[in-house]
C-alpha atoms as a PDB file:
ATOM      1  CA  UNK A   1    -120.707-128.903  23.732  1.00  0.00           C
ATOM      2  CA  UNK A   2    -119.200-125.488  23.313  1.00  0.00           C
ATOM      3  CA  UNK A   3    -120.214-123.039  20.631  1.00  0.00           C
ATOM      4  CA  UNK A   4    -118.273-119.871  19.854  1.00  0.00           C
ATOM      5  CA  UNK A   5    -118.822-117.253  17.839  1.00  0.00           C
ATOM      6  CA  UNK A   6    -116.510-114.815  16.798  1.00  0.00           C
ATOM      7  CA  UNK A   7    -116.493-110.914  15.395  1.00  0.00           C
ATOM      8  CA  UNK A   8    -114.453-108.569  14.538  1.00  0.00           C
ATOM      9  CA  UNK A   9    -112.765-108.983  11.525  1.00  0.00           C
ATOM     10  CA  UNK A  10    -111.892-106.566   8.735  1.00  0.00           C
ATOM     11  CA  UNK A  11    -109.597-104.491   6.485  1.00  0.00           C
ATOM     12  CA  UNK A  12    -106.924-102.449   7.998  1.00  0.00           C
ATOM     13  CA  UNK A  13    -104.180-100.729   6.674  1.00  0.00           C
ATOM     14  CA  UNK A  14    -100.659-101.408   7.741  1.00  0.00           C
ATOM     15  CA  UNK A  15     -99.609 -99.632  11.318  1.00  0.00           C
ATOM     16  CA  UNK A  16    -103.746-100.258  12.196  1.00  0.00           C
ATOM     17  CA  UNK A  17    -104.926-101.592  15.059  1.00  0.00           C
ATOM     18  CA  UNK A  18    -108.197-103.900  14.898  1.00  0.00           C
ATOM     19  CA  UNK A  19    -109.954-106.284  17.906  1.00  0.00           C
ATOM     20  CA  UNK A  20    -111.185-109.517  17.422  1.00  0.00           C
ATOM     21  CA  UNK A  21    -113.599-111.067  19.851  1.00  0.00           C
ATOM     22  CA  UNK A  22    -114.899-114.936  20.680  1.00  0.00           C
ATOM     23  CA  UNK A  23    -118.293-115.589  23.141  1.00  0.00           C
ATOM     24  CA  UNK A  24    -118.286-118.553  24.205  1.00  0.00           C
ATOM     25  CA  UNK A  25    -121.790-120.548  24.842  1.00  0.00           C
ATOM     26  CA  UNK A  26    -122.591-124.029  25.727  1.00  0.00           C
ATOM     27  CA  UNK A  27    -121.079-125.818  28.574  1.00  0.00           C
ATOM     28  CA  UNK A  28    -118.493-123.123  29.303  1.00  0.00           C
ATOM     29  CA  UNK A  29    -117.351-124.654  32.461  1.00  0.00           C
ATOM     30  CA  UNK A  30    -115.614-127.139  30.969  1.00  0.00           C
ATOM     31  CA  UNK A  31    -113.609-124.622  29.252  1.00  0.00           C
ATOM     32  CA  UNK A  32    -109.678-124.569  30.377  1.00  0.00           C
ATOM     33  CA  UNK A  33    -108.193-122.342  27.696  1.00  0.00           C
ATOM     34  CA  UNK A  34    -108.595-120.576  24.898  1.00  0.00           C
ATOM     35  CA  UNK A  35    -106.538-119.435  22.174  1.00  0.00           C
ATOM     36  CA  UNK A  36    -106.495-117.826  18.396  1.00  0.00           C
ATOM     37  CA  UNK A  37    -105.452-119.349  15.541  1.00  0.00           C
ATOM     38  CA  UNK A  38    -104.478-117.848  11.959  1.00  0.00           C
ATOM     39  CA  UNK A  39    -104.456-119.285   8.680  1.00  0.00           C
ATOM     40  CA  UNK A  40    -103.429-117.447   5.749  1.00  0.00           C
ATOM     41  CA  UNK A  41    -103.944-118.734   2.192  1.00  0.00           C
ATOM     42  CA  UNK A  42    -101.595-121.848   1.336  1.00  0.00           C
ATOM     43  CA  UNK A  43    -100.337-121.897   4.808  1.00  0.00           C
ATOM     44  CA  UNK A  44    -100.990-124.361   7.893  1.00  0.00           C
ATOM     45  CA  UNK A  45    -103.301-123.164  10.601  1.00  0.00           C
ATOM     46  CA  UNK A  46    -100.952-121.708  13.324  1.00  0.00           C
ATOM     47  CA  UNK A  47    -101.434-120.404  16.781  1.00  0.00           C
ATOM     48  CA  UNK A  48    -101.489-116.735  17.759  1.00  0.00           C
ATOM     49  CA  UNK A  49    -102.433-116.317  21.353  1.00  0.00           C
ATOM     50  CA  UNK A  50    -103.701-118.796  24.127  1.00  0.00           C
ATOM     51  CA  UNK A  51    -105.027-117.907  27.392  1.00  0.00           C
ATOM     52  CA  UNK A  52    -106.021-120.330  30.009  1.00  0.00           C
ATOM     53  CA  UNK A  53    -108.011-120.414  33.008  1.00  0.00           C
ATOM     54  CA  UNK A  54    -105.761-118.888  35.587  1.00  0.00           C
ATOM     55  CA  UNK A  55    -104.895-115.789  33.016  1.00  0.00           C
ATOM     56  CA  UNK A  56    -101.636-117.514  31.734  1.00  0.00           C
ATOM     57  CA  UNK A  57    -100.866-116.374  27.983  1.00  0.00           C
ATOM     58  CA  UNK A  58     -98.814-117.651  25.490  1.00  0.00           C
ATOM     59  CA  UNK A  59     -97.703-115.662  22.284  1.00  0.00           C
ATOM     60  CA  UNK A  60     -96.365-116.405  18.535  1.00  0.00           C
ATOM     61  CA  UNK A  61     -92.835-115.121  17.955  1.00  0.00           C
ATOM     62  CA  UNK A  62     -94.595-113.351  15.576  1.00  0.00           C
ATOM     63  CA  UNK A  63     -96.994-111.121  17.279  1.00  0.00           C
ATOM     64  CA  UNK A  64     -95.268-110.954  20.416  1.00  0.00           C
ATOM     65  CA  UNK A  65     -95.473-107.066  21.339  1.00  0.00           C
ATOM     66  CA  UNK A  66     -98.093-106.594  19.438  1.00  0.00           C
ATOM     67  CA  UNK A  67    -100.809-108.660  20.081  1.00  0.00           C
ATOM     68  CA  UNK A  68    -102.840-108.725  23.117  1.00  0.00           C
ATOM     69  CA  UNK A  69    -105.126-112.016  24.546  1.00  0.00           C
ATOM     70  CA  UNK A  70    -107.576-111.152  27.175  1.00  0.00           C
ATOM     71  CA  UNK A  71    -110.099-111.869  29.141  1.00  0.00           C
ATOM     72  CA  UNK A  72    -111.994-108.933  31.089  1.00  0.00           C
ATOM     73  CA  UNK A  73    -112.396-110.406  34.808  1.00  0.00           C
ATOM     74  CA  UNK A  74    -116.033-111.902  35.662  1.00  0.00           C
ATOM     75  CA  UNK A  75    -116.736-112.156  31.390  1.00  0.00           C
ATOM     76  CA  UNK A  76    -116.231-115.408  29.618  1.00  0.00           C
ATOM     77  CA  UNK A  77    -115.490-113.907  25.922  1.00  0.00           C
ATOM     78  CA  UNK A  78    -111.971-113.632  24.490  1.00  0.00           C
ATOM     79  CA  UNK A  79    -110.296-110.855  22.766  1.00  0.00           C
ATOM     80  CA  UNK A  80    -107.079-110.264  20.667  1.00  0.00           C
ATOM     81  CA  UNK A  81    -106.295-106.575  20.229  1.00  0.00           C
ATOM     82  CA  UNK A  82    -104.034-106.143  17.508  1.00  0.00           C
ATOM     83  CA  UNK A  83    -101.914-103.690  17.168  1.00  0.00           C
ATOM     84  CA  UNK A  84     -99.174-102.465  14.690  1.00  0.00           C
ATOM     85  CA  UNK A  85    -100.574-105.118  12.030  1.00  0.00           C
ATOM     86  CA  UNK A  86     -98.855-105.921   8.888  1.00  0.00           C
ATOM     87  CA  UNK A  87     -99.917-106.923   5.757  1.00  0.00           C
ATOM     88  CA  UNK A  88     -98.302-110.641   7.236  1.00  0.00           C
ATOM     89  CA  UNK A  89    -101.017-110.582   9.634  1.00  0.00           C
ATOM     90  CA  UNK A  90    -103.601-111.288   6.793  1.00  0.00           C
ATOM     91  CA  UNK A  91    -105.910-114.735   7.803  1.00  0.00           C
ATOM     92  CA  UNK A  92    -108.522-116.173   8.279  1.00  0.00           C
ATOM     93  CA  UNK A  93    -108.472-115.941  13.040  1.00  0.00           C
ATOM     94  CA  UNK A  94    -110.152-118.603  14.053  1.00  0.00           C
ATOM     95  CA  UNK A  95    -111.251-119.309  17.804  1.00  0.00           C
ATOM     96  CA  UNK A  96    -110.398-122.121  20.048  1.00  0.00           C
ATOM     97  CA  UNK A  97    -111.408-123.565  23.054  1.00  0.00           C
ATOM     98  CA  UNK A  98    -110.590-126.814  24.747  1.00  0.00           C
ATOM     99  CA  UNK A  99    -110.775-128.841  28.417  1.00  0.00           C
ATOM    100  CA  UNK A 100    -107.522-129.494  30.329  1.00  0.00           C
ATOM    101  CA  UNK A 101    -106.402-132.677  28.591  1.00  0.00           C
ATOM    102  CA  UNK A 102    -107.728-131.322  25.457  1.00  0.00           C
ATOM    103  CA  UNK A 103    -109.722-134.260  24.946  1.00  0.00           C
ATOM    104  CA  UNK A 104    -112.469-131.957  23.752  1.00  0.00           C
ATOM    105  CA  UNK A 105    -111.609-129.329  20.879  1.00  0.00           C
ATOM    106  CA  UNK A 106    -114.021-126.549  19.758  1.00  0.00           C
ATOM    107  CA  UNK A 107    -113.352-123.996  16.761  1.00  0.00           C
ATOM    108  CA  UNK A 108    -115.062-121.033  15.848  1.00  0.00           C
ATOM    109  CA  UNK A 109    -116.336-120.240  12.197  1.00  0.00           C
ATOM    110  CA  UNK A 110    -113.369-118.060  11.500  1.00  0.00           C
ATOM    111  CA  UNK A 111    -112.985-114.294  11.015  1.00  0.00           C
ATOM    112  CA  UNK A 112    -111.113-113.019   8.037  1.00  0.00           C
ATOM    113  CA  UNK A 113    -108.676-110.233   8.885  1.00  0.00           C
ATOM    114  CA  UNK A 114    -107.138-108.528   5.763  1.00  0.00           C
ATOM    115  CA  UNK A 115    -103.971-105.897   6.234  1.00  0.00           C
ATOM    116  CA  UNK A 116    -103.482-103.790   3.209  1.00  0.00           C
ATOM    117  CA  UNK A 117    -102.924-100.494   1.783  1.00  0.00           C
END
């Protein structure tokens, strides 16, 4: 089992920047990737930004340029920075990790980020 637990959240204004963060506990090895997903009110939970084990990310159309996944080497928690956020942006981020043939799925509690004026 993998737990993760996620901080970071908040209000920003449009143009803001804010960093989201997911620690991972449990049986971590069996991690392969991790990734954020969004899901604003009335919409379907989407991905933002996946990184896997070997430091390969993948980005929404959406975010791309704006949004950064990372890792810092030797640490096992996640960040997104985001950057340049618009009121779009608004969701609940929710954290996920999973194995290589995802066979095993873990989510976080969920984070609400709110961009507004």
């Amino acid at each position: 089992q993998v737990q993760l637990v996620e901080s970071g959240g908040g209000l920003v204004q449009p143009g803001g920047s804010l960093r989201v963060s997911c620690a991972p506990s449990g049986s971590i090895f069996s991690i392969y990737a991790m990734a954020w997903y969004r899901q604003a009110p009335g919409k379907q939970r989407e991905l933002v930004a996946s990184i896997d084990s070997g430091g390969s990310t993948n980005y929404a159309d959406s975010v791309k340029g704006r949004f950064t996944i990372f890792r810092p080497n030797g640490r096992n928690t996640v960040y997104l920075q985001m950057n340049n956020l618009k009121p779009e942006d608004t969701a609940v981020y929710y954290c996920n990790a999973r194995n290589f043939l995802s066979t095993d799925v873990y989510w976080g509690q969920g984070t609400q980020v709110t961009v507004s004026s």
